[in-house]
Protein backbone atom coordinates (compact mmCIF):
# COMPACT_ATOMS: atom_id res chain seq x y z
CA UNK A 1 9.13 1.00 17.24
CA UNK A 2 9.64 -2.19 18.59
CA UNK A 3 8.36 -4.40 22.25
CA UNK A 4 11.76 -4.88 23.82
CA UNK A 5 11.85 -7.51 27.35
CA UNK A 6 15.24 -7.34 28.79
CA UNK A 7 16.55 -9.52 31.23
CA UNK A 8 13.42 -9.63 33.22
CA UNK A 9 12.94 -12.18 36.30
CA UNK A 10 9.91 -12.74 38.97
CA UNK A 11 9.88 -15.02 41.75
CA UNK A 12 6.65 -16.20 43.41
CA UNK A 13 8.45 -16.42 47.26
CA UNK A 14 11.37 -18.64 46.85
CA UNK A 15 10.01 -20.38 43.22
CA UNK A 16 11.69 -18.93 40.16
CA UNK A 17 8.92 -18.35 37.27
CA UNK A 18 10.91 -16.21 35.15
CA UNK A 19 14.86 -15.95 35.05
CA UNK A 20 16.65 -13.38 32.89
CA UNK A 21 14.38 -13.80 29.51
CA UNK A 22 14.93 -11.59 26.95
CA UNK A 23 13.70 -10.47 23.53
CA UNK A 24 11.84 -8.48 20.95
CA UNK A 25 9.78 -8.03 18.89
CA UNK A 26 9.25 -5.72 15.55
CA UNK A 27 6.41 -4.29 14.04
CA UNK A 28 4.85 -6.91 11.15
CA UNK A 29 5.98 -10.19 13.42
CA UNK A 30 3.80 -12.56 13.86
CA UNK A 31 5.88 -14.48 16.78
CA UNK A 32 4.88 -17.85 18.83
CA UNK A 33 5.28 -18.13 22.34
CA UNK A 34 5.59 -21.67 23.54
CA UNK A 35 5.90 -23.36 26.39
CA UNK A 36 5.13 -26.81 28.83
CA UNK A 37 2.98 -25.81 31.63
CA UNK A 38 4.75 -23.88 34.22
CA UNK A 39 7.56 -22.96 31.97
CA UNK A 40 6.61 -19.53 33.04
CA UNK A 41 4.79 -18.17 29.70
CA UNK A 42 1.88 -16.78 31.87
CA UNK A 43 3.93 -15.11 34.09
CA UNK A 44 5.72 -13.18 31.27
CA UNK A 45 2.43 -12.72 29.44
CA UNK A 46 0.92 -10.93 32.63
CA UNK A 47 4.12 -9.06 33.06
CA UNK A 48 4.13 -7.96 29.52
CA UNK A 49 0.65 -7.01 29.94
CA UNK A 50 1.51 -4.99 32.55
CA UNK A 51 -0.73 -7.47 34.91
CA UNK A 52 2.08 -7.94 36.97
CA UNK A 53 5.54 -6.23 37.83
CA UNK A 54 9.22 -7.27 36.61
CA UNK A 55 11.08 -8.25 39.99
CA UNK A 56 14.24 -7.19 37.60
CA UNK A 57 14.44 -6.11 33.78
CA UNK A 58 12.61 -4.12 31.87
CA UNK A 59 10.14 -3.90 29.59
CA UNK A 60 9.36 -1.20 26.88
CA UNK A 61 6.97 -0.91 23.97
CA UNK A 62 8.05 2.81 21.69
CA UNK A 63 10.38 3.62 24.25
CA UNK A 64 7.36 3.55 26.62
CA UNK A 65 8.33 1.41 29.66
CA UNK A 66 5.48 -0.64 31.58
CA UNK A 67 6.85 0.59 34.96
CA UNK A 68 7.71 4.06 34.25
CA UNK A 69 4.14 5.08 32.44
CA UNK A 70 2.37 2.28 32.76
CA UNK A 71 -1.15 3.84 31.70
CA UNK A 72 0.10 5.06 28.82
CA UNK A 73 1.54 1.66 28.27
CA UNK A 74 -1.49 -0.26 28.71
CA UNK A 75 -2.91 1.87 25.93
CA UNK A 76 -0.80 0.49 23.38
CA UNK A 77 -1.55 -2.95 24.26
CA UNK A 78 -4.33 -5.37 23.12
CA UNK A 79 -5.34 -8.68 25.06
CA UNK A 80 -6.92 -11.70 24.25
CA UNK A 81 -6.70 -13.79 27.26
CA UNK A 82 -7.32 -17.83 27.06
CA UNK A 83 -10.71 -17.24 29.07
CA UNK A 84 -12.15 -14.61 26.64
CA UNK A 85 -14.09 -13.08 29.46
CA UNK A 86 -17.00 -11.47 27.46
CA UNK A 87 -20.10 -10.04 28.77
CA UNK A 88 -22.61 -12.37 26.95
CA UNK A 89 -25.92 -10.58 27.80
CA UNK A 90 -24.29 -7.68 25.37
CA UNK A 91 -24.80 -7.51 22.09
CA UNK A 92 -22.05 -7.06 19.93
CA UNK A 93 -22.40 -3.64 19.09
CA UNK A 94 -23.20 -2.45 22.00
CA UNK A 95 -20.21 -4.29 23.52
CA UNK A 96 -17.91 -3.06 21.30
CA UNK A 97 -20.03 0.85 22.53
CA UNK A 98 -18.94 -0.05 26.35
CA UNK A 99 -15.47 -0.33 25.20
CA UNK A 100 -14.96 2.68 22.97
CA UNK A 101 -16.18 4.51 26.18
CA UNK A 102 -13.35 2.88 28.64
CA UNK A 103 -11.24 3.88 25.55
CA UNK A 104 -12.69 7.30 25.31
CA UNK A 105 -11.78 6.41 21.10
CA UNK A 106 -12.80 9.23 19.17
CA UNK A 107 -15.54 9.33 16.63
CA UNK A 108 -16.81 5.69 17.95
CA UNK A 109 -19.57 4.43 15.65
CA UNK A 110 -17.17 4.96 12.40
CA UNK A 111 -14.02 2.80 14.31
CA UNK A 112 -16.79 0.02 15.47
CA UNK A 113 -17.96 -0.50 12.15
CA UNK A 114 -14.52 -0.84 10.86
CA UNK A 115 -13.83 -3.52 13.60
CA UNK A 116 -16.46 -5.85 12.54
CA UNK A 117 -15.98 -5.51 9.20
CA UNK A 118 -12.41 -6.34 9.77
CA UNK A 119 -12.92 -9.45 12.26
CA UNK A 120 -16.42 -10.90 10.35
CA UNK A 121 -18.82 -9.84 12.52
CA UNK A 122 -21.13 -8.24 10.32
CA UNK A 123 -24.10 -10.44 10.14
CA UNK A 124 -23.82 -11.01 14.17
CA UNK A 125 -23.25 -7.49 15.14
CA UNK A 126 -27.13 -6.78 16.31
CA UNK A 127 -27.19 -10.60 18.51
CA UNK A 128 -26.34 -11.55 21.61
CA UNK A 129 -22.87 -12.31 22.38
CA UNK A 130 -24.07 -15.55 24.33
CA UNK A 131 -26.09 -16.64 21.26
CA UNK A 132 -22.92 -16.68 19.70
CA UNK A 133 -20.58 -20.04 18.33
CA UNK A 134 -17.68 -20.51 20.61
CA UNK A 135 -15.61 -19.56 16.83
CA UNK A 136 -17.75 -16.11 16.84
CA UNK A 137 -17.23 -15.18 20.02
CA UNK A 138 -13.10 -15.45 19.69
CA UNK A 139 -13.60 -12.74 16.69
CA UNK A 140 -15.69 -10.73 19.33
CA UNK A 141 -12.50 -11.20 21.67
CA UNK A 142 -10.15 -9.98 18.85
CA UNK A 143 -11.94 -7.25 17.74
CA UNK A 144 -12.07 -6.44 21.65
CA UNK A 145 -8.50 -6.18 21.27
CA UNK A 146 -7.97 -4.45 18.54
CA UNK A 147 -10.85 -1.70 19.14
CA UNK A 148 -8.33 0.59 19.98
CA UNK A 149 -5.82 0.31 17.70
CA UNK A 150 -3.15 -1.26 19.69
CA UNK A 151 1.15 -1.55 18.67
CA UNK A 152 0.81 -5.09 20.03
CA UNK A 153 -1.54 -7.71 20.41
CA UNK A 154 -1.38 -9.88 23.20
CA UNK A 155 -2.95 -13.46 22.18
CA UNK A 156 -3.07 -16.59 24.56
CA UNK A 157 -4.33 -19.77 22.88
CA UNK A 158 -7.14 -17.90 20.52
CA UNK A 159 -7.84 -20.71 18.82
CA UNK A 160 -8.23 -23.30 21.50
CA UNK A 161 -11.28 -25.14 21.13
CA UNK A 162 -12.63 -24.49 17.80
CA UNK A 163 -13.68 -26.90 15.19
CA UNK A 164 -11.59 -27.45 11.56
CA UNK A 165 -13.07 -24.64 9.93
CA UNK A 166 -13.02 -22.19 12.25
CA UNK A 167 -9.51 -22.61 12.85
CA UNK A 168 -8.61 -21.76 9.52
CA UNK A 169 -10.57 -18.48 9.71
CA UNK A 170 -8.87 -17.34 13.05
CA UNK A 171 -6.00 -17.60 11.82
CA UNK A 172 -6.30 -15.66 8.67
CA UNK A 173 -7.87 -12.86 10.75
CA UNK A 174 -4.46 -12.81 13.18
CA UNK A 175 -2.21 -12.95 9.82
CA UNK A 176 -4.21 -9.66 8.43
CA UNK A 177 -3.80 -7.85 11.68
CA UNK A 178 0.19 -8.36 11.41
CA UNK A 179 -0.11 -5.41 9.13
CA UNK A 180 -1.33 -3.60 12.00
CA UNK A 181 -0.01 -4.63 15.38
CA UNK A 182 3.00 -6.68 16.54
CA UNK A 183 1.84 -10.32 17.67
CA UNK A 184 2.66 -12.06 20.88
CA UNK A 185 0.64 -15.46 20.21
CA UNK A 186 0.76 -18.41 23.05
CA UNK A 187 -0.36 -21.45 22.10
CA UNK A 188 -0.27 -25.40 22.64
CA UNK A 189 -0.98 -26.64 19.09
CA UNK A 190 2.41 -26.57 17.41
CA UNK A 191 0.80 -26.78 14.18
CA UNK A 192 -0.75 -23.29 14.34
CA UNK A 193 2.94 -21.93 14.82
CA UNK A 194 4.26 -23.31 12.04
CA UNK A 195 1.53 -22.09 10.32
CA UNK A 196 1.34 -18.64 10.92
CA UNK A 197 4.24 -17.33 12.81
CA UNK A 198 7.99 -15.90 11.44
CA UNK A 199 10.02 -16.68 14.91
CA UNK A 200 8.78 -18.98 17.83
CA UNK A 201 10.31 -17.93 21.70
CA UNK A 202 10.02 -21.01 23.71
CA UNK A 203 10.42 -21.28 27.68
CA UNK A 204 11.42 -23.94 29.73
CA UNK A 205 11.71 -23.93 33.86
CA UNK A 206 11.47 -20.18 33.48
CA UNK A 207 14.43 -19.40 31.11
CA UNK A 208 14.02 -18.53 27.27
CA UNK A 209 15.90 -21.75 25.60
CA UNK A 210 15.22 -20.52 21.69
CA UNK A 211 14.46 -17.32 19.82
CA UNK A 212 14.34 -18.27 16.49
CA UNK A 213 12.95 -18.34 13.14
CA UNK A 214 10.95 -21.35 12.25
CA UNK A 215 12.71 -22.08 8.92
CA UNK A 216 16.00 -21.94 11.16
CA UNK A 217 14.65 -24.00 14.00
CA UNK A 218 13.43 -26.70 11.95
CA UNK A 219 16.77 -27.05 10.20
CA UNK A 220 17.81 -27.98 13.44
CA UNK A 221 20.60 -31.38 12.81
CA UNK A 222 18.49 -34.05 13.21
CA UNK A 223 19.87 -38.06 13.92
CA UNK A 224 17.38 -39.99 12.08
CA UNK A 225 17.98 -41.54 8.20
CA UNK A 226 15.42 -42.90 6.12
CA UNK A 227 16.44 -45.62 3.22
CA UNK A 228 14.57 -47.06 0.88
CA UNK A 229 16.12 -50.27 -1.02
CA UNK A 230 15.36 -51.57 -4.20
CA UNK A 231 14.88 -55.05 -2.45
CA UNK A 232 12.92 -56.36 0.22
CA UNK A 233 14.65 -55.98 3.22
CA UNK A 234 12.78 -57.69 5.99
CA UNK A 235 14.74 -60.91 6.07
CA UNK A 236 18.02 -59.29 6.91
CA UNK A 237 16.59 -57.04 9.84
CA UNK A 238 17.95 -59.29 12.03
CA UNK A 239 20.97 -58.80 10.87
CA UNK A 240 20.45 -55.19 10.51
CA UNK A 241 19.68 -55.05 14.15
CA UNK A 242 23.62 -56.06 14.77
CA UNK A 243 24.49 -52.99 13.87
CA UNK A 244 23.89 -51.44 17.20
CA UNK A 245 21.38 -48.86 15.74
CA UNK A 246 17.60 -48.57 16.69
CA UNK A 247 15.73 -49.54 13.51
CA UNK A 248 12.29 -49.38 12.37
CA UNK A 249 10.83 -50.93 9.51
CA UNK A 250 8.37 -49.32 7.73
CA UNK A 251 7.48 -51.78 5.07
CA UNK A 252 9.37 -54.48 3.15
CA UNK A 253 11.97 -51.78 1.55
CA UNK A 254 12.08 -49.06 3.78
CA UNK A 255 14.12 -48.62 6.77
CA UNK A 256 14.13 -45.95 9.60
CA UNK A 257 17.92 -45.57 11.90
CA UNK A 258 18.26 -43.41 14.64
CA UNK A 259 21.87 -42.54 16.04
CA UNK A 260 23.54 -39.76 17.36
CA UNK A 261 26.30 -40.16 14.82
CA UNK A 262 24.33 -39.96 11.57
CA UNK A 263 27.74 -40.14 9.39
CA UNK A 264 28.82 -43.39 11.29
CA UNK A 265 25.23 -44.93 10.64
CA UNK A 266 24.84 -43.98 6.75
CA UNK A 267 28.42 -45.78 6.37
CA UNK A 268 27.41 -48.80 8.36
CA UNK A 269 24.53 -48.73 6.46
CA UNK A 270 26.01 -48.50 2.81
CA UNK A 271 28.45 -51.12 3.81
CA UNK A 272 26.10 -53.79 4.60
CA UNK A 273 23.84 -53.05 1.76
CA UNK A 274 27.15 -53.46 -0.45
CA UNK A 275 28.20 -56.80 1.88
CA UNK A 276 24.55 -58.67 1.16
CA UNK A 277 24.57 -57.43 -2.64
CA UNK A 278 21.18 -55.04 -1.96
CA UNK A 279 21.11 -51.64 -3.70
CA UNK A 280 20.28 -48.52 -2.11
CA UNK A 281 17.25 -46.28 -4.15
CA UNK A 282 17.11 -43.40 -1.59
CA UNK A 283 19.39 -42.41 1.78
CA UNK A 284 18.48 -39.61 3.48
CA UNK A 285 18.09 -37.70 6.70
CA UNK A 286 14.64 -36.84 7.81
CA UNK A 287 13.71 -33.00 9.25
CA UNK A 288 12.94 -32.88 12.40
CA UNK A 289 9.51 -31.77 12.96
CA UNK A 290 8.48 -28.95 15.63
CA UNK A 291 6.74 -31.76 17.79
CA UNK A 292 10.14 -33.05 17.91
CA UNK A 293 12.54 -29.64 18.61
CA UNK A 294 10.28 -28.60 21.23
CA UNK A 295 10.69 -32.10 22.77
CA UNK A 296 14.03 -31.78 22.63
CA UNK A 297 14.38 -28.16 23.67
CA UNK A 298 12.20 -28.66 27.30
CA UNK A 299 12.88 -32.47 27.83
């Protein structure tokens, strides 16, 4: 039981949003969509949502495909948009009343209460959904979500906007409901992906340029070397500089080179620490940070 996009493309009149992207996704994964803006991640979001139509492809979620069935689709899906459109004259139990209704979910008042137990909502339940921190009403959002018991859960930037702490407790809530659902989760803040997500999908000009695991992407080759020598180096970076390598010093001993050719520069390296009589206490190449891949990937 699995979401499975194949090769699906939209246009917008003659503009390309989405070309040919494919993927999936398995029950468990917690998986990061990325993206600059107008890399097309909306347009597949909305698509996958069943918002909008495929021009070509298809999409299928247990062997249920959006355009075939797509009621019965919808039904398996849960979506937390970036607006969170909530209805804040509600309170949240009676919000979470309207929506077991649309849902027509059986036996209502037992599945509620598991819902706010679930997303921390217990002490707010009885107030008003405007009366609510901006960190309170993105649990009210999730548990919107997840009311029904969805296969996969839809989330664009949920934790945009919150402070520190309430970061941290979003994000524990979306890695319990992994045990549930299947994640989709968009976001700008790199640093959330790495955090919580197995595999990151990442978009540029509408086509899918990685599907991978994060431990795989950042072991990505990267052409940077740190050193650190015994000695002060700063009189020689002059000299250093002849090498035809773009330096950075970091402090009196240690030394940041950047070339494409990272064997080249650790010989060049070695051999003028061994020409001026300086020793060598650490050589190493750095790991390339996600900042950096996804630079890299949509520059």
């Amino acid at each position: 039981m699995s979401l499975i996009v194949h090769q699906v493309s939209k246009k917008y009149d003659a503009q390309v949003a989405v070309e040919a992207v494919s993927f999936s996704i398995q029950p468990g994964e917690i998986v990061g969509f990325l993206g600059p803006n107008g890399a097309g991640k909306s347009t597949t979001l909305k698509m996958i949502a069943g918002f909008l139509s495929p021009d070509q492809g298809s999409i299928q979620l247990q062997d249920c495909d959006v355009q075939k069935d797509p009621l019965f689709y919808k039904k398996k899906i849960g979506y937390l948009s970036e607006s969170n459109p909530l209805y804040l004259d509600m309170y949240v139990k009676e919000y979470f009343h309207f929506l077991a209704e649309v849902h027509q979910i059986q036996e209502p008042s037992l599945r509620i209460q598991d819902v706010i137990h679930e997303v921390g909502l217990l002490k707010m339940q009885n107030k008003k959904i405007g009366e609510l921190s901006k960190g309170y009403q993105q649990r009210v959002g999730i548990g919107a979500a997840i009311l029904h018991q969805p296969a996969l859960l839809l989330l664009d930037e949920p934790t945009s906007g919150l402070d520190p702490n309430q970061l941290i407790e979003i994000r524990q809530l979306i890695q319990s409901l992994s045990a549930k659902s299947m994640i989709l989760f968009s976001t700008h803040i790199l640093q959330e992906v790495t955090a919580i997500c197995s595999r990151v999908l990442v978009l540029h000009q509408g086509k899918l340029v990685a599907n991978e695991p994060i431990a795989s992407l950042l072991k990505a080759p990267q052409n940077k070397v740190t050193v650190i020598f015994e000695e002060a180096i700063d009189i020689y970076f002059d000299a250093l500089k002849n090498l035809g390598f773009t330096l950075e010093l970091l402090d009196k001993r240690t030394l940041v080179a950047e070339s494409n050719d990272t064997n080249l520069l650790k010989n060049k390296l070695m051999s003028f620490a061994l020409e001026k009589g300086l020793n060598i206490q650490e050589l190493q190449s750095q790991q390339a940070s996600l900042e950096e891949i996804f630079k890299l990937l949509t520059h």
